[in-house]
N, C-alpha and C. Protein backbone atom coordinates (compact mmCIF):
# COMPACT_ATOMS: atom_id res chain seq x y z
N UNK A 1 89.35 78.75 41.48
CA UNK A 1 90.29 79.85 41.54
C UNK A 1 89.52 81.16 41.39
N UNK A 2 89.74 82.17 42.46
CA UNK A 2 89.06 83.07 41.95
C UNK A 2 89.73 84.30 41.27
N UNK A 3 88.95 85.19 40.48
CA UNK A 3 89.08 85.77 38.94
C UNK A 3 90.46 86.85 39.56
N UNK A 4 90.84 87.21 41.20
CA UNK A 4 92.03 87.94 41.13
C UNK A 4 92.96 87.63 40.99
N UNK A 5 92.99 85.75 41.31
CA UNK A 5 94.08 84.83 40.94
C UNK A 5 94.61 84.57 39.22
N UNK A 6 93.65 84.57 39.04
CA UNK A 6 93.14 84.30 37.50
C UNK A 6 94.20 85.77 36.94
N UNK A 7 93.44 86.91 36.97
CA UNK A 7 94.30 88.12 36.46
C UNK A 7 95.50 88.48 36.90
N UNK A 8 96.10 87.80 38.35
CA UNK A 8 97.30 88.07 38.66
C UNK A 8 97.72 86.96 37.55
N UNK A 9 97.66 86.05 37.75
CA UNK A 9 98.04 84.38 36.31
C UNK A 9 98.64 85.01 35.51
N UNK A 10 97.97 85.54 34.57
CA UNK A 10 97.51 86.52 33.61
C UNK A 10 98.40 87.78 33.52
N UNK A 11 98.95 87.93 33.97
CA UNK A 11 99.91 89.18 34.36
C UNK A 11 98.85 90.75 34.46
N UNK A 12 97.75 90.45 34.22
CA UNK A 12 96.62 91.96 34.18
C UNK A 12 96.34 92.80 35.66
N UNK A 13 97.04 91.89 36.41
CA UNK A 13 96.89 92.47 37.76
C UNK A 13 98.51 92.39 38.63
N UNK A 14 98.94 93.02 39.82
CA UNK A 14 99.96 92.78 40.74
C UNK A 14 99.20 93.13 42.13
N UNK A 15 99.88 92.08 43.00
CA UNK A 15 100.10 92.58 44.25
C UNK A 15 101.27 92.82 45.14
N UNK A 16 100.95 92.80 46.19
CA UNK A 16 102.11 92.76 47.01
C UNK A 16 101.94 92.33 48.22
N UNK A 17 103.16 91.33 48.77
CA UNK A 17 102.78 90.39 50.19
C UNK A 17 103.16 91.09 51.86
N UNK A 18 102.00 91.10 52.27
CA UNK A 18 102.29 91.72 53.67
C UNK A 18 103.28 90.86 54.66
N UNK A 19 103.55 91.65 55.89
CA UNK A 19 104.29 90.81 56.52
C UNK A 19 104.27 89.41 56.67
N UNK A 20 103.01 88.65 56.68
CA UNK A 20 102.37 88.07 56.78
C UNK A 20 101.97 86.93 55.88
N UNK A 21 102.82 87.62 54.86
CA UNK A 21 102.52 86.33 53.27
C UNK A 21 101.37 86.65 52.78
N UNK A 22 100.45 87.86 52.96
CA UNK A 22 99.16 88.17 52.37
C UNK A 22 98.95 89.08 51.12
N UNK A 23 98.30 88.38 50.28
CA UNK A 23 98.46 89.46 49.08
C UNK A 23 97.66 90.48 49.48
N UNK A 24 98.34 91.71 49.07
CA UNK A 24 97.60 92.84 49.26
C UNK A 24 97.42 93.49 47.66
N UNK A 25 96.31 94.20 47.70
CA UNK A 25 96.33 94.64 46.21
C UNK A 25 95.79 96.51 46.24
N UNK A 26 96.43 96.91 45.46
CA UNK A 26 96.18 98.54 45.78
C UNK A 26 94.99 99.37 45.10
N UNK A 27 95.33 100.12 45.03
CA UNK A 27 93.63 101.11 44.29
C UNK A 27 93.99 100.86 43.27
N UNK A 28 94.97 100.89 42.38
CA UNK A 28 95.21 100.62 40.88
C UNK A 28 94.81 99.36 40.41
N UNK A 29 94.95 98.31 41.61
CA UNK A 29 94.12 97.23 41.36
C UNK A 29 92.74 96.85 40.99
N UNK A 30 92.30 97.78 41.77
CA UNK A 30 90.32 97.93 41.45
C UNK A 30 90.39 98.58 40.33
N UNK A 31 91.04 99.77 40.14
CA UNK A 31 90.60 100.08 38.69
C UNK A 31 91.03 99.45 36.90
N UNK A 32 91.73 98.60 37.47
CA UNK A 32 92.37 97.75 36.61
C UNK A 32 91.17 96.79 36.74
N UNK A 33 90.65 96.06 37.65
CA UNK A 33 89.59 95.09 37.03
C UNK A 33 88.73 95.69 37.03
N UNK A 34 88.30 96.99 37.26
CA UNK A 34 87.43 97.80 36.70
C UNK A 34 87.26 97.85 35.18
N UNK A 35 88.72 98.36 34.74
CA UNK A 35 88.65 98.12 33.10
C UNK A 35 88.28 96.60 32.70
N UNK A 36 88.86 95.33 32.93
CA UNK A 36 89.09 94.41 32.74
C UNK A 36 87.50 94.08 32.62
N UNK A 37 87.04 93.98 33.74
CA UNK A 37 85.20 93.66 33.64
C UNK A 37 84.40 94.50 32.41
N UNK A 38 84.66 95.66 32.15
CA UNK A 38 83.96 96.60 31.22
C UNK A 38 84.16 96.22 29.91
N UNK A 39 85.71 95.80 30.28
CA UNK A 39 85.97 95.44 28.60
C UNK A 39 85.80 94.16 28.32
N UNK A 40 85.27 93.18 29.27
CA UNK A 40 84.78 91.68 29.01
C UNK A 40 83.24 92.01 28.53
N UNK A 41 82.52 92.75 29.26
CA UNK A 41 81.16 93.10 28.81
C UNK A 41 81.21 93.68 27.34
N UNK A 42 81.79 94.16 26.98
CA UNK A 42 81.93 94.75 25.65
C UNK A 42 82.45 93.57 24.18
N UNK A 43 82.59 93.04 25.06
CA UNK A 43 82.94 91.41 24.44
C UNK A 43 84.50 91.65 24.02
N UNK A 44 85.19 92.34 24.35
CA UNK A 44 86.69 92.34 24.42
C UNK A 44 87.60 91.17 24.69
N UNK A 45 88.07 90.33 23.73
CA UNK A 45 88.84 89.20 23.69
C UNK A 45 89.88 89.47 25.08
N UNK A 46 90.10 88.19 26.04
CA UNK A 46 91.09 88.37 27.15
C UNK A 46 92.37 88.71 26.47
N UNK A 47 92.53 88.19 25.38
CA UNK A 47 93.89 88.47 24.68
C UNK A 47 93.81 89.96 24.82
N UNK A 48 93.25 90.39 24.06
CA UNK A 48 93.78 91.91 23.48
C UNK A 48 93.83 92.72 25.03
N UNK A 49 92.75 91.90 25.79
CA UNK A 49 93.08 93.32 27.10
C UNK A 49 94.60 92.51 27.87
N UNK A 50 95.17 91.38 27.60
CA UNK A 50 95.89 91.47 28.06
C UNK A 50 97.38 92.45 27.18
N UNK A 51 97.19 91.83 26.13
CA UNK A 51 98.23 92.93 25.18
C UNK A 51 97.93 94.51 25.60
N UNK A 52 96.97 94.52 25.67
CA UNK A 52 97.18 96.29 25.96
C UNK A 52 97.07 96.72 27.36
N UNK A 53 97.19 95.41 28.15
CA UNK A 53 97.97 96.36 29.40
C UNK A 53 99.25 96.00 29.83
N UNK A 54 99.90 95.15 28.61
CA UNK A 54 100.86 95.24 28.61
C UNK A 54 101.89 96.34 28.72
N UNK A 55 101.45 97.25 28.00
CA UNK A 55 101.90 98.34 27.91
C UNK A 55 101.55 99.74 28.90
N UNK A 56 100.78 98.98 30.04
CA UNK A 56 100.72 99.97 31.04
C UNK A 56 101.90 99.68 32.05
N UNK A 57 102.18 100.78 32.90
CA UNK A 57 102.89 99.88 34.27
C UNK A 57 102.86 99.08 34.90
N UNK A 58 103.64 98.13 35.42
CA UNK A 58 102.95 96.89 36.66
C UNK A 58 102.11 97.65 38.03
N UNK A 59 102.81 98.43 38.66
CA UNK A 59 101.60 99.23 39.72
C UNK A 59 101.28 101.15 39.20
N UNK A 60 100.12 100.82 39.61
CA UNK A 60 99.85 102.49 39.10
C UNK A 60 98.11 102.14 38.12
N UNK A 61 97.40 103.18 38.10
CA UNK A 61 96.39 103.22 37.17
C UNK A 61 96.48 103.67 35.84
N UNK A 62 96.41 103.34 34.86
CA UNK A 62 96.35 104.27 33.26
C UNK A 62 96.40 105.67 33.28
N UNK A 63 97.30 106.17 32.80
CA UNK A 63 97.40 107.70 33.09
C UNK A 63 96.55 108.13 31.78
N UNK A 64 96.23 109.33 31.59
CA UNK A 64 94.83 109.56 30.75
C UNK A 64 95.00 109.78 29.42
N UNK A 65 96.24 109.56 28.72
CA UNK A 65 96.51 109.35 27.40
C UNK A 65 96.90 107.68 27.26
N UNK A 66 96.96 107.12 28.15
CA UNK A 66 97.06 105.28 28.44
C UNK A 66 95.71 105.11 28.12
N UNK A 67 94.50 105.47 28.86
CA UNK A 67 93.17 104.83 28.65
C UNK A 67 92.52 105.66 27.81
N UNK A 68 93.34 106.95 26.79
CA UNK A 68 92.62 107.20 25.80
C UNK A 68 92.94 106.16 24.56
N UNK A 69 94.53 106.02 24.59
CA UNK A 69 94.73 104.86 23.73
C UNK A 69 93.92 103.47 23.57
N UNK A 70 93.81 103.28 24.74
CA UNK A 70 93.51 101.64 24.87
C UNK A 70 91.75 102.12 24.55
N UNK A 71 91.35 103.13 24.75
CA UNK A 71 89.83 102.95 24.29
C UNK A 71 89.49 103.30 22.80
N UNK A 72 90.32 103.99 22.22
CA UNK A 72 90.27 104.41 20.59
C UNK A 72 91.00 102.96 19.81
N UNK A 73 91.49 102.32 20.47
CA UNK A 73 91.76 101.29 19.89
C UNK A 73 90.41 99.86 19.84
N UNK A 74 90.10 99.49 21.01
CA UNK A 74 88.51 99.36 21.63
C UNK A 74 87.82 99.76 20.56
N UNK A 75 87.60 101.53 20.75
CA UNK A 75 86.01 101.76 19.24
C UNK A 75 86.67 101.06 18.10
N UNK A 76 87.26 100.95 17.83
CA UNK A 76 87.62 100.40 16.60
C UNK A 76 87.34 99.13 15.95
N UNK A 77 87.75 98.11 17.16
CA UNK A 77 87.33 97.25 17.05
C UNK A 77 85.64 96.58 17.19
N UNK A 78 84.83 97.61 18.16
CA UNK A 78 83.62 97.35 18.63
C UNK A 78 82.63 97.92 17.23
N UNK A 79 83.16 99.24 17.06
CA UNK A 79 82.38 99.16 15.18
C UNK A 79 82.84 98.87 14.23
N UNK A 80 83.86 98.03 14.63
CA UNK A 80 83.86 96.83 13.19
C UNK A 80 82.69 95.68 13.92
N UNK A 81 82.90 95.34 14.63
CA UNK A 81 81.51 94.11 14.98
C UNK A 81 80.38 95.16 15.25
N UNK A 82 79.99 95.69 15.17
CA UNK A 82 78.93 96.17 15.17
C UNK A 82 78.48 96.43 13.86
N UNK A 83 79.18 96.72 12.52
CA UNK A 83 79.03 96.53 11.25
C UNK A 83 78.83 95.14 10.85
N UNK A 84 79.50 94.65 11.44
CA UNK A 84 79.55 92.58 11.12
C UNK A 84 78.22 92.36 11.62
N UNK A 85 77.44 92.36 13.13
CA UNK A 85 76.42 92.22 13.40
C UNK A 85 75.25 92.73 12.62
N UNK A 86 75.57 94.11 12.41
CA UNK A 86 74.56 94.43 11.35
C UNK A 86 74.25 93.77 10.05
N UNK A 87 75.62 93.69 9.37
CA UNK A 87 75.50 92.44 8.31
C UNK A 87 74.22 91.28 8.70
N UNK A 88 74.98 90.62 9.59
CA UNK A 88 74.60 89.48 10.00
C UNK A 88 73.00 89.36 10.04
N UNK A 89 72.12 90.80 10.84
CA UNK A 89 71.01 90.70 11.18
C UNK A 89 70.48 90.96 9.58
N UNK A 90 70.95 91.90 9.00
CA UNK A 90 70.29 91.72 7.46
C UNK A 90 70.07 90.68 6.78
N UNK A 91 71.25 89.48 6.77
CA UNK A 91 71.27 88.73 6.05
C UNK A 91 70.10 87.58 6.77
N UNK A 92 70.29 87.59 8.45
CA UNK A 92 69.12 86.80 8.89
C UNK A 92 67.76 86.98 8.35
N UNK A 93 67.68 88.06 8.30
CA UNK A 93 66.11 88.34 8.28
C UNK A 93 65.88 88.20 6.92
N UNK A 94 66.89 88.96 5.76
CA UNK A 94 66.70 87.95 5.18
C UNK A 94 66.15 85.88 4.62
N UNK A 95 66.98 85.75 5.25
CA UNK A 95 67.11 83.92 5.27
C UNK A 95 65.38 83.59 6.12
N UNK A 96 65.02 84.16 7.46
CA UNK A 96 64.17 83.80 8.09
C UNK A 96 62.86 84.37 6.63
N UNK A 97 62.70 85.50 6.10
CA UNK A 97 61.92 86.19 5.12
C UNK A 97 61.48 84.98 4.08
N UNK A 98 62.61 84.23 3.27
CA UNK A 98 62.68 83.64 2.13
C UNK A 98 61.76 82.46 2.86
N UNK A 99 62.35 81.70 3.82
CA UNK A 99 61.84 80.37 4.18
C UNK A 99 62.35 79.33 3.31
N UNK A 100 62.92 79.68 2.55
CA UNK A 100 64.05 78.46 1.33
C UNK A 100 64.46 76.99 2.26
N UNK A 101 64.77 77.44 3.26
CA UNK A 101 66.31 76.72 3.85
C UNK A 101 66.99 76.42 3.08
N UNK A 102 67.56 76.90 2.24
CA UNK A 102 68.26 76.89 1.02
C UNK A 102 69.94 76.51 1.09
N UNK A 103 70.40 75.27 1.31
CA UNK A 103 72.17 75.58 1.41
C UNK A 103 72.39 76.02 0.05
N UNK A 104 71.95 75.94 -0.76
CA UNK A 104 72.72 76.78 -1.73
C UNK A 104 72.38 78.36 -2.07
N UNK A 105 71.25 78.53 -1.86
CA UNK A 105 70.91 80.37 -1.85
C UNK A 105 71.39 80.56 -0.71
N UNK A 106 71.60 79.78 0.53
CA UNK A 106 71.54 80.65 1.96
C UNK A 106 72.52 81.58 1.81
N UNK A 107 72.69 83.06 2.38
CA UNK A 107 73.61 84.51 2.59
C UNK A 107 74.50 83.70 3.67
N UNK A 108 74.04 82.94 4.69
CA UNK A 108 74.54 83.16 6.05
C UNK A 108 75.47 81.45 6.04
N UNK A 109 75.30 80.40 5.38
CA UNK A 109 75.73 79.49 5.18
C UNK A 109 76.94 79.11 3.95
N UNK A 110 76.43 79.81 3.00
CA UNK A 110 76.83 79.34 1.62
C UNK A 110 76.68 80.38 0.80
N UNK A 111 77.43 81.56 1.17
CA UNK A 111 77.31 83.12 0.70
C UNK A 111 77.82 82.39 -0.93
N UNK A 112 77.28 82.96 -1.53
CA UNK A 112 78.16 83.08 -3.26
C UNK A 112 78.06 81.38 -4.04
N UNK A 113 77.25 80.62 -2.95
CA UNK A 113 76.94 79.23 -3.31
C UNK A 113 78.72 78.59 -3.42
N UNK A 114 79.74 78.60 -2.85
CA UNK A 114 81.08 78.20 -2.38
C UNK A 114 80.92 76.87 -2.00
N UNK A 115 79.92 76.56 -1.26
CA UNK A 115 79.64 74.72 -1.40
C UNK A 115 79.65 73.79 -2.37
N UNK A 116 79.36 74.51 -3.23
CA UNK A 116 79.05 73.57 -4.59
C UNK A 116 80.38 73.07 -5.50
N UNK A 117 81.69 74.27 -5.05
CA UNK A 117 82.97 73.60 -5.18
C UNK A 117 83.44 72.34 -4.55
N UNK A 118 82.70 71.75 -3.21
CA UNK A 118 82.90 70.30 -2.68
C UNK A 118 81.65 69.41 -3.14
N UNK A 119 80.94 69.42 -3.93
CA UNK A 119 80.23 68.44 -4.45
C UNK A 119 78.63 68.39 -4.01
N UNK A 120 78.22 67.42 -4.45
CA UNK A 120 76.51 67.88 -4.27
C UNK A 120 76.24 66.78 -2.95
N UNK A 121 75.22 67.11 -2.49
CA UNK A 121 74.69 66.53 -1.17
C UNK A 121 75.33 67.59 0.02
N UNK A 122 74.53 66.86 1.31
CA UNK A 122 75.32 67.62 2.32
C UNK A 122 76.21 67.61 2.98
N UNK A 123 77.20 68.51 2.29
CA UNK A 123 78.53 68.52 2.06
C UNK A 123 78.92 69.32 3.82
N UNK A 124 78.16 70.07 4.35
CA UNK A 124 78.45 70.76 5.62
C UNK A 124 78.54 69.22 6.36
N UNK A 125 77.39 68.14 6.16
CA UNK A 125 77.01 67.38 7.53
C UNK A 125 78.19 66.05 7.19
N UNK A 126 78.56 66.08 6.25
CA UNK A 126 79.77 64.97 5.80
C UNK A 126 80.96 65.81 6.21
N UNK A 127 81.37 66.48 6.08
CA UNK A 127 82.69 67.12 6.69
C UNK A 127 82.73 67.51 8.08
N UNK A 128 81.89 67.13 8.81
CA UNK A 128 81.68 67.21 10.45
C UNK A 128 81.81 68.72 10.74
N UNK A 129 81.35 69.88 10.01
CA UNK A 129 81.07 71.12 10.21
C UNK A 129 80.22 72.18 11.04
């Protein structure tokens, strides 16, 4: 199936059928998977871009307080993971630094040692984790 089928599916896209039974799709269409691609690269969950074009029109492009919304909502979410990633790389380099392999010191496995409430041994590889 290809990805215009997919976003019409999806309700993120419309067309319209020519005499002919042919989908036709308009300029608002390109710039709609214009957004759609940008905001997959950005790692934008399909959910949320579909919720927020929910709230655009079915034909027509984002009028420019539409795609200021939908992008201040976007930063928001992109520097919160970009704070999380940062976490993340601290705590790696951390973990790679120590050389422990530690499940119970590890930051990135067993923050606050929280394993040790299910018992001793390896409690990750017995619970199919």
């Amino acid at each position: 199936m290809s990805a215009l089928h997919f976003y019409e599916r999806e309700g993120l896209i419309t067309s319209r059928r020519n005499s002919g039974n042919q989908r036709r799709f308009g300029r608002d269409t390109i710039r709609r998977v214009s957004i759609i691609k940008v905001a997959q690269q950005l790692g934008i969950p399909l959910k949320e871009i579909i919720d927020v074009f929910a709230e655009l029109p079915a034909f027509g492009a984002p009028q420019q307080h539409q795609w200021e919304a939908m992008a201040s909502r976007w930063q928001v979410q992109l520097q919160a993971r970009i704070a999380q990633l940062q976490q993340l790389e601290k705590s790696l380099t951390r973990c790679i630094g120590c050389g422990c392999l530690s499940m119970k010191q590890c930051p990135l496995y067993n923050q606050n040692d929280k394993l040790s409430e299910k018992g001793p041994g390896p409690v990750l590889l017995q619970s199919g984790s």
